[in-house]
C-alpha atoms as a PDB file:
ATOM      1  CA  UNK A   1      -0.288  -1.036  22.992  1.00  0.00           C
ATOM      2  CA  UNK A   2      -0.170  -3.180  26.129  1.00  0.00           C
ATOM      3  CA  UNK A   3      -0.417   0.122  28.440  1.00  0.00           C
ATOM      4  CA  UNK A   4      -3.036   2.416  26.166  1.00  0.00           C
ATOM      5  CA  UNK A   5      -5.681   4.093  28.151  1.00  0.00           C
ATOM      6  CA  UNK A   6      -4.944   1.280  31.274  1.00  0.00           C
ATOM      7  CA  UNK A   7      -4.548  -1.442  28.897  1.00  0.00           C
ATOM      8  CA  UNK A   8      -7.929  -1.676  27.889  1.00  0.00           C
ATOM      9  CA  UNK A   9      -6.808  -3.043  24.040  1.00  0.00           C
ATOM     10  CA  UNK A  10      -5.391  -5.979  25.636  1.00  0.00           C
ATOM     11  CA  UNK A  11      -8.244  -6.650  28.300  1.00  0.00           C
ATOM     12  CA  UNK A  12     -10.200  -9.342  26.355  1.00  0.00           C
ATOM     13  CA  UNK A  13      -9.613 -12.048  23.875  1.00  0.00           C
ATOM     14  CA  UNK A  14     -12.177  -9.786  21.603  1.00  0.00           C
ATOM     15  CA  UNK A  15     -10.414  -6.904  22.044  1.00  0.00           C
ATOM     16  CA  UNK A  16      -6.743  -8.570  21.941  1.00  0.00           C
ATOM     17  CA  UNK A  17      -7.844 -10.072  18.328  1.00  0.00           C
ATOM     18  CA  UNK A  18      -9.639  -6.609  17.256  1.00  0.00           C
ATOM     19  CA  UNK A  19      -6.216  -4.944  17.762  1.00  0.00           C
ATOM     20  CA  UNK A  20      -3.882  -7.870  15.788  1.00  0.00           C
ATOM     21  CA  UNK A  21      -6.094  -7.196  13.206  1.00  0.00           C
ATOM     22  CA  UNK A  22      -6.000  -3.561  13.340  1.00  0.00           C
ATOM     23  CA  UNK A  23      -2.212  -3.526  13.659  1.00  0.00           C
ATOM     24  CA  UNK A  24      -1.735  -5.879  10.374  1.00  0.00           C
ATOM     25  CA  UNK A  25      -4.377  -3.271   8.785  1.00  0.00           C
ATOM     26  CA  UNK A  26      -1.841  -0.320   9.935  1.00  0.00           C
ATOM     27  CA  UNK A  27       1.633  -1.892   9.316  1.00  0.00           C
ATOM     28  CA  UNK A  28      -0.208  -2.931   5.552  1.00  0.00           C
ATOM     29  CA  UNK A  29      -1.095   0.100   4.540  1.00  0.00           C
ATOM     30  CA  UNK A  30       2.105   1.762   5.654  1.00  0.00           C
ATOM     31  CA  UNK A  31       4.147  -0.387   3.632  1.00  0.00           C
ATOM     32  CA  UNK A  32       1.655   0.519   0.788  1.00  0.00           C
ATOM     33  CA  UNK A  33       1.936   4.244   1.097  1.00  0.00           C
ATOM     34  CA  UNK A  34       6.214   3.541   0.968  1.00  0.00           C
ATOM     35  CA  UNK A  35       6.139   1.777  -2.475  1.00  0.00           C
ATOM     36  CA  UNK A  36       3.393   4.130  -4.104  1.00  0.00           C
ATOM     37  CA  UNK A  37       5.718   6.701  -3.035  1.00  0.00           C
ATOM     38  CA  UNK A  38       8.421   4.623  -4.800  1.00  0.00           C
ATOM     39  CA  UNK A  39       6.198   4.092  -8.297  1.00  0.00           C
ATOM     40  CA  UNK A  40       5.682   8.227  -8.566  1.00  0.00           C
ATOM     41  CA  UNK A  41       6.752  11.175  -8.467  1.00  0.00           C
ATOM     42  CA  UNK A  42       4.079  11.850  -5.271  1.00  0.00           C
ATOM     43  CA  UNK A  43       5.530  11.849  -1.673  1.00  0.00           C
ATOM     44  CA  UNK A  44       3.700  12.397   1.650  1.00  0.00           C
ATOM     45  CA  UNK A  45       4.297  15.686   2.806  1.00  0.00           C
ATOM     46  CA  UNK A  46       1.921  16.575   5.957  1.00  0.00           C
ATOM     47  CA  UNK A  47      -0.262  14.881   7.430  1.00  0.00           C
ATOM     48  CA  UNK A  48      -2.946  15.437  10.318  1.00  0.00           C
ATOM     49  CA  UNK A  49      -3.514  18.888   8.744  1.00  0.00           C
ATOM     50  CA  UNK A  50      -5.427  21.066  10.371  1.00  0.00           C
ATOM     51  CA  UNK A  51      -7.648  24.230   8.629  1.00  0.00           C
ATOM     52  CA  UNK A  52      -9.233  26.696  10.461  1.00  0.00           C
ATOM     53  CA  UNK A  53      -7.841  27.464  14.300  1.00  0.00           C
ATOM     54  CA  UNK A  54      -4.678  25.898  14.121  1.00  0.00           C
ATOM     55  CA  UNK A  55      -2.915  25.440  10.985  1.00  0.00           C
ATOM     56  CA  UNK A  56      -3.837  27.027   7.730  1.00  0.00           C
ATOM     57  CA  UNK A  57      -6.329  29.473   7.442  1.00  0.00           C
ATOM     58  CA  UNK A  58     -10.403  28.288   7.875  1.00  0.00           C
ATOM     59  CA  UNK A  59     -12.869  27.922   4.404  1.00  0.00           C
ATOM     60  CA  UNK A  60     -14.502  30.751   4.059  1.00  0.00           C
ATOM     61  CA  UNK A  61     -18.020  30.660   2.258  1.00  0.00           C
ATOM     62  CA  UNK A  62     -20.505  33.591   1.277  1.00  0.00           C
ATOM     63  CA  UNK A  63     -23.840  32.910   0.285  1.00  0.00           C
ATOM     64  CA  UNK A  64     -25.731  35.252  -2.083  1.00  0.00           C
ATOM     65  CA  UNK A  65     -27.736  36.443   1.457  1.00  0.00           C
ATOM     66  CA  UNK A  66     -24.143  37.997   2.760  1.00  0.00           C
ATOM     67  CA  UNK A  67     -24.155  35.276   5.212  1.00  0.00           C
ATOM     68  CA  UNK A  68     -20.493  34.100   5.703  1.00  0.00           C
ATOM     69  CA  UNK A  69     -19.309  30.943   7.211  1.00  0.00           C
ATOM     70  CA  UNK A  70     -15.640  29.637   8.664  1.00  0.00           C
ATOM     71  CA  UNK A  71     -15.794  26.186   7.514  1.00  0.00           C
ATOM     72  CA  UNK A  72     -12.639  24.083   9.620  1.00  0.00           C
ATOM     73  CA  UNK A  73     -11.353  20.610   9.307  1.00  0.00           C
ATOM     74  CA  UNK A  74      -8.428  17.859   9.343  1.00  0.00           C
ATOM     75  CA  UNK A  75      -6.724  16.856   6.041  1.00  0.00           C
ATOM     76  CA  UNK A  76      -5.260  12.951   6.790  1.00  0.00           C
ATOM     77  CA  UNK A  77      -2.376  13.640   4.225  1.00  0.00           C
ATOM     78  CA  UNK A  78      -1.078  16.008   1.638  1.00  0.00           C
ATOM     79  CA  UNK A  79       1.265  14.749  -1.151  1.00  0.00           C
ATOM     80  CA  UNK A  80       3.639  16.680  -2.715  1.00  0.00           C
ATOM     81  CA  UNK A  81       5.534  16.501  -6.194  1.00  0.00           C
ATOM     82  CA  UNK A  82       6.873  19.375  -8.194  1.00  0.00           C
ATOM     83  CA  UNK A  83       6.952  18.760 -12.762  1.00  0.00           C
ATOM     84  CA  UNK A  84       8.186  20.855 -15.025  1.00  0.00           C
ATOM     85  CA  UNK A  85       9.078  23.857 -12.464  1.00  0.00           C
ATOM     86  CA  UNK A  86       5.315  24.151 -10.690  1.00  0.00           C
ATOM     87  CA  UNK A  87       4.800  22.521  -7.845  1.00  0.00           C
ATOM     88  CA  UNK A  88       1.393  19.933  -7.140  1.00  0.00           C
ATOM     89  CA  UNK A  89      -0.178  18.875  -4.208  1.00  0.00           C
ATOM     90  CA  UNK A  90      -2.610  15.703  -3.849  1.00  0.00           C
ATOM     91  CA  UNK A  91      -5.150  14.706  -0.885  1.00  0.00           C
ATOM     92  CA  UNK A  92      -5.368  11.660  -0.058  1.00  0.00           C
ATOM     93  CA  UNK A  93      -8.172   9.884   2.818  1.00  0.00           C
ATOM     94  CA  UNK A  94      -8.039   7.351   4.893  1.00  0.00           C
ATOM     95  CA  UNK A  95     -10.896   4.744   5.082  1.00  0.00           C
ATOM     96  CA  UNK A  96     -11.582   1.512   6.896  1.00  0.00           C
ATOM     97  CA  UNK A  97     -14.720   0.398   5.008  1.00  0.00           C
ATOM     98  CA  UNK A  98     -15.335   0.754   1.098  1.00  0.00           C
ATOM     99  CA  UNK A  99     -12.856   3.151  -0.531  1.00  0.00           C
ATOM    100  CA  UNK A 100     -14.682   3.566  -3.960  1.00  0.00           C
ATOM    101  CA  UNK A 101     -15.079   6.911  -4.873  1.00  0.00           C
ATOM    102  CA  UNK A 102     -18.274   8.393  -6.621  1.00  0.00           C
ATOM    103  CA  UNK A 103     -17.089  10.868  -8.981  1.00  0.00           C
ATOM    104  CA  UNK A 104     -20.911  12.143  -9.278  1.00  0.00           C
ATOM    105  CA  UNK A 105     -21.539  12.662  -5.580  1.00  0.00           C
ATOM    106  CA  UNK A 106     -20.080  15.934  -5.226  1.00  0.00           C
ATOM    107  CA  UNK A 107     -22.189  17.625  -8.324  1.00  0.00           C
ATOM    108  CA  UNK A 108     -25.000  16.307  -6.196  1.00  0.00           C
ATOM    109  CA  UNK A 109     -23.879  17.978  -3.004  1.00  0.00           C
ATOM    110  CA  UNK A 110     -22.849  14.506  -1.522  1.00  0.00           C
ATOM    111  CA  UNK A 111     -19.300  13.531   0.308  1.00  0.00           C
ATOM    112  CA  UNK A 112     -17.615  17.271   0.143  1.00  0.00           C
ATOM    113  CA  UNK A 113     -14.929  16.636   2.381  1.00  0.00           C
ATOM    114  CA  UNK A 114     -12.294  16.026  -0.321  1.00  0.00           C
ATOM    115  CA  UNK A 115     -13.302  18.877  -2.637  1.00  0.00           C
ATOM    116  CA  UNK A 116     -13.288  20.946   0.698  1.00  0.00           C
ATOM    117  CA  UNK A 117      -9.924  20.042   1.722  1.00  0.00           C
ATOM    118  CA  UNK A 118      -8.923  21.368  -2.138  1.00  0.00           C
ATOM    119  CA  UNK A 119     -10.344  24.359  -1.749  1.00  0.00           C
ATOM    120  CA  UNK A 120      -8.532  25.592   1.819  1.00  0.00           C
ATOM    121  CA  UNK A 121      -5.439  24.767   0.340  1.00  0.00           C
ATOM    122  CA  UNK A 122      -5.834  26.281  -3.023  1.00  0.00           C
ATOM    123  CA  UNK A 123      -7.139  29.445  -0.697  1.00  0.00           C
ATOM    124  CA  UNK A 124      -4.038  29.451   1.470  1.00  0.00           C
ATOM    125  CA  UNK A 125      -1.408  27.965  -0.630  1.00  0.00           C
ATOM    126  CA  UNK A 126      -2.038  29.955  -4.166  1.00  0.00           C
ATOM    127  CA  UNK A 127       1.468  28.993  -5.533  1.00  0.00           C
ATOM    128  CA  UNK A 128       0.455  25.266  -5.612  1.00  0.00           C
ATOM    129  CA  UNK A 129      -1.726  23.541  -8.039  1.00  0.00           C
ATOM    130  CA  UNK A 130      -4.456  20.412  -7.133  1.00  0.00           C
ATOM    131  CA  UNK A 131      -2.854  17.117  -8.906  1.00  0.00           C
ATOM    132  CA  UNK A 132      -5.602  14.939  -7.315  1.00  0.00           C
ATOM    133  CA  UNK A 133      -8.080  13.778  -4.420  1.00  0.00           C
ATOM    134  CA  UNK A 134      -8.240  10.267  -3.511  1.00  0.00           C
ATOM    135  CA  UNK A 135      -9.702   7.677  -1.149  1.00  0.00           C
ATOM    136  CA  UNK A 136      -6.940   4.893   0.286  1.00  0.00           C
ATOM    137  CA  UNK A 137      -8.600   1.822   1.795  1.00  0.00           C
ATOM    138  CA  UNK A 138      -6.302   1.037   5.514  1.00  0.00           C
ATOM    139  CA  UNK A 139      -6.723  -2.953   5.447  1.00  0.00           C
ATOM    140  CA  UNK A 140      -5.059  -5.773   5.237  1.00  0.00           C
ATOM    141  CA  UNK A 141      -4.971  -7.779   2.057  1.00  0.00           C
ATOM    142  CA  UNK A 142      -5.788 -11.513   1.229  1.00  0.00           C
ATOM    143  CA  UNK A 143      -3.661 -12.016  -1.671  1.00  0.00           C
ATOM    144  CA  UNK A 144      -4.456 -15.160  -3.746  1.00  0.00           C
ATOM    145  CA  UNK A 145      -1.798 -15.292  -5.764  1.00  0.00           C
ATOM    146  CA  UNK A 146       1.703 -15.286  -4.198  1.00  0.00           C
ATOM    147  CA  UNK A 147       3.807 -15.304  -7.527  1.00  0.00           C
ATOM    148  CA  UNK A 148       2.381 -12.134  -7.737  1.00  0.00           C
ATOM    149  CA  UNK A 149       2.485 -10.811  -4.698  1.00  0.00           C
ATOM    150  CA  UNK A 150       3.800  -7.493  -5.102  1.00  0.00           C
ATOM    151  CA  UNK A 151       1.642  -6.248  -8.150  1.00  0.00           C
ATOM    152  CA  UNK A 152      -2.036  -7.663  -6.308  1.00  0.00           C
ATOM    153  CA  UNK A 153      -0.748  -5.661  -2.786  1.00  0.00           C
ATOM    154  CA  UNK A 154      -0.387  -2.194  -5.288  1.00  0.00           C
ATOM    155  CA  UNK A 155      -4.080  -2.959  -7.034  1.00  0.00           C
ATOM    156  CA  UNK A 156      -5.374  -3.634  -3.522  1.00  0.00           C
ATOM    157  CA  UNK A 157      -4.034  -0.169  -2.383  1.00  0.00           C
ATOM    158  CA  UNK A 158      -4.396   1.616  -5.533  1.00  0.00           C
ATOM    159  CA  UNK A 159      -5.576   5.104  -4.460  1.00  0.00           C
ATOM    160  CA  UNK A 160      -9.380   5.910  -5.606  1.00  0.00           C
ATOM    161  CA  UNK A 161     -10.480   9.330  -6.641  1.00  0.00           C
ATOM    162  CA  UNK A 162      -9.888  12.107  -9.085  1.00  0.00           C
ATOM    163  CA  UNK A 163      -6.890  12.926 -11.182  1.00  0.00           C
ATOM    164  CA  UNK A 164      -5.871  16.465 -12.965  1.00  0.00           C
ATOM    165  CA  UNK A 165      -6.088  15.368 -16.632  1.00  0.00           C
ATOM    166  CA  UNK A 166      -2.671  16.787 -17.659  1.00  0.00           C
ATOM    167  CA  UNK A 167      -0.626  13.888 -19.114  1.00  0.00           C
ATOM    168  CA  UNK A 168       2.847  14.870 -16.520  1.00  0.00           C
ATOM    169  CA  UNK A 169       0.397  14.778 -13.576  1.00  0.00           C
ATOM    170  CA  UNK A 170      -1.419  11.536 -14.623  1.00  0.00           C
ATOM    171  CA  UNK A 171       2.627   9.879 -15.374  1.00  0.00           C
ATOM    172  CA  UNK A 172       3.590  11.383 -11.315  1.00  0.00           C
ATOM    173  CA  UNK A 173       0.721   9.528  -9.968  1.00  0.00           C
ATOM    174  CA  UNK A 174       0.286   6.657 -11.651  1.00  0.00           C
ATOM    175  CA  UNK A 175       4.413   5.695 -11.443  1.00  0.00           C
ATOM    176  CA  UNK A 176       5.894   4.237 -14.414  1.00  0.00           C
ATOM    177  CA  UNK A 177       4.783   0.666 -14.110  1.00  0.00           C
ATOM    178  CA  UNK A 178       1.647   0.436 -15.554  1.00  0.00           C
ATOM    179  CA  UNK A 179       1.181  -3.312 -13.482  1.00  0.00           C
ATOM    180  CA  UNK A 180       1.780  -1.915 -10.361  1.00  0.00           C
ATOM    181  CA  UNK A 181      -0.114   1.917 -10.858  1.00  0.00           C
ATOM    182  CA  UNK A 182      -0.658   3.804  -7.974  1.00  0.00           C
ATOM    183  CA  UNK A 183      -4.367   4.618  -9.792  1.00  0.00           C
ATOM    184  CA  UNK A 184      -6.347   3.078 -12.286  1.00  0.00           C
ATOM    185  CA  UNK A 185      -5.419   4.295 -16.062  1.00  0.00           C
ATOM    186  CA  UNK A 186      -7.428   2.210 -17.615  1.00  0.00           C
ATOM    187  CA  UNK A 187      -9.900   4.564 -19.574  1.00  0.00           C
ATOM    188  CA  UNK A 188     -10.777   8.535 -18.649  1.00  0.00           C
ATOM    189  CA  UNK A 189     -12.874   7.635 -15.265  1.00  0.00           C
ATOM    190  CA  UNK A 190     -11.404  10.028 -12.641  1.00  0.00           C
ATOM    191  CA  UNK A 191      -9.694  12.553 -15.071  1.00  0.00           C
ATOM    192  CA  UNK A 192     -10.753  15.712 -14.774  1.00  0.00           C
ATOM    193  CA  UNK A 193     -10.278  19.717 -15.561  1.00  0.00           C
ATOM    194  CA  UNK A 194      -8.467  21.666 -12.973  1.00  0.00           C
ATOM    195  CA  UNK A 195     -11.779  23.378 -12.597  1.00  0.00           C
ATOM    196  CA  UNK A 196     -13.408  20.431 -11.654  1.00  0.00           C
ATOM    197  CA  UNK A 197     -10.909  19.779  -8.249  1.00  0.00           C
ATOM    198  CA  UNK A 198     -11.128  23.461  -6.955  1.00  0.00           C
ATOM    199  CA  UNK A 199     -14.068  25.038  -8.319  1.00  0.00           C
END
């Protein structure tokens, strides 16, 4: 950090606090992405995943004029997890500001990335199923309550998004303490079809 691009993170007391804060938000969310791992069956495979020129295979799109289009991108991270012999993947996004996810937006042609990203892996990787797409805040935390420390650090970082509605995918996600679940399972919010993550 003290070197990076001729030490320019360090070259200010605004830009020396900036990165403290932005290396708490890092090491925080790392530790978060270890124990979701932990609660389910999901574990980061890839990440920094690149469709269209290097890496898998580019989108591609026809429109009903025979125009065709090579839609490229970068995936943040791709989980893994294979139940009951098939083998799922999950997306999952990094953000920095509000990580709540609009499960409406996309049937309104808003905030495609995600169901993109679905769709050039389902397209390249035909032997794997979509589990889930999901938004994960990176921040760091104010937890009020230190005897509970642990379970308010998992709600803070529970991943926000859409979830395949079969009951062995929804267990693999969520991990097997409902206190500390990687997603919300309260209610049927952010269950869906399998249609519904790669139509």
């Amino acid at each position: 950090i003290l070197n990076h691009n001729g030490g320019v993170l360090m070259s200010s007391n605004r830009n020396s606090a900036i990165t403290a804060r932005l290396s708490r938000r890092v090491k925080s969310t790392a530790k978060a992405i270890v124990r979701q791992s932990r609660a389910g069956g999901f574990a980061p495979e890839r990440t920094e995943v690149r469709f269209g020129g290097e890496g898998l295979p580019p989108l591609k799109i026809e429109l009903p004029t025979g125009e065709k289009f090579l839609i490229g991108g970068r995936i943040d991270r791709i989980d893994g997890c294979e139940i009951e012999g098939e083998k799922y993947y999950r997306i999952v996004d990094y953000k920095t500001g509000s990580a709540d996810f609009d499960d409406t937006a996309p049937y309104h042609g808003l905030k495609l990335q995600r169901p993109l990203y679905a769709a050039a892996i389902a397209a390249s990787e035909r032997g794997a199923r979509a589990a889930g797409m999901y938004y994960m805040q990176v921040q760091d935390p104010v937890v009020d309550k230190e005897e509970q420390l642990e379970k308010e650090i998992m709600k803070a970082f529970r991943l926000s998004g859409l979830t395949l509605s079969e009951p062995s995918v929804v267990a693999a996600t969520a991990g097997d303490d409902p206190d500390n679940a990687v997603i919300s399972t309260r209610g049927s919010k952010g269950i869906v079809e399998q249609d519904e993550l790669t139509r």
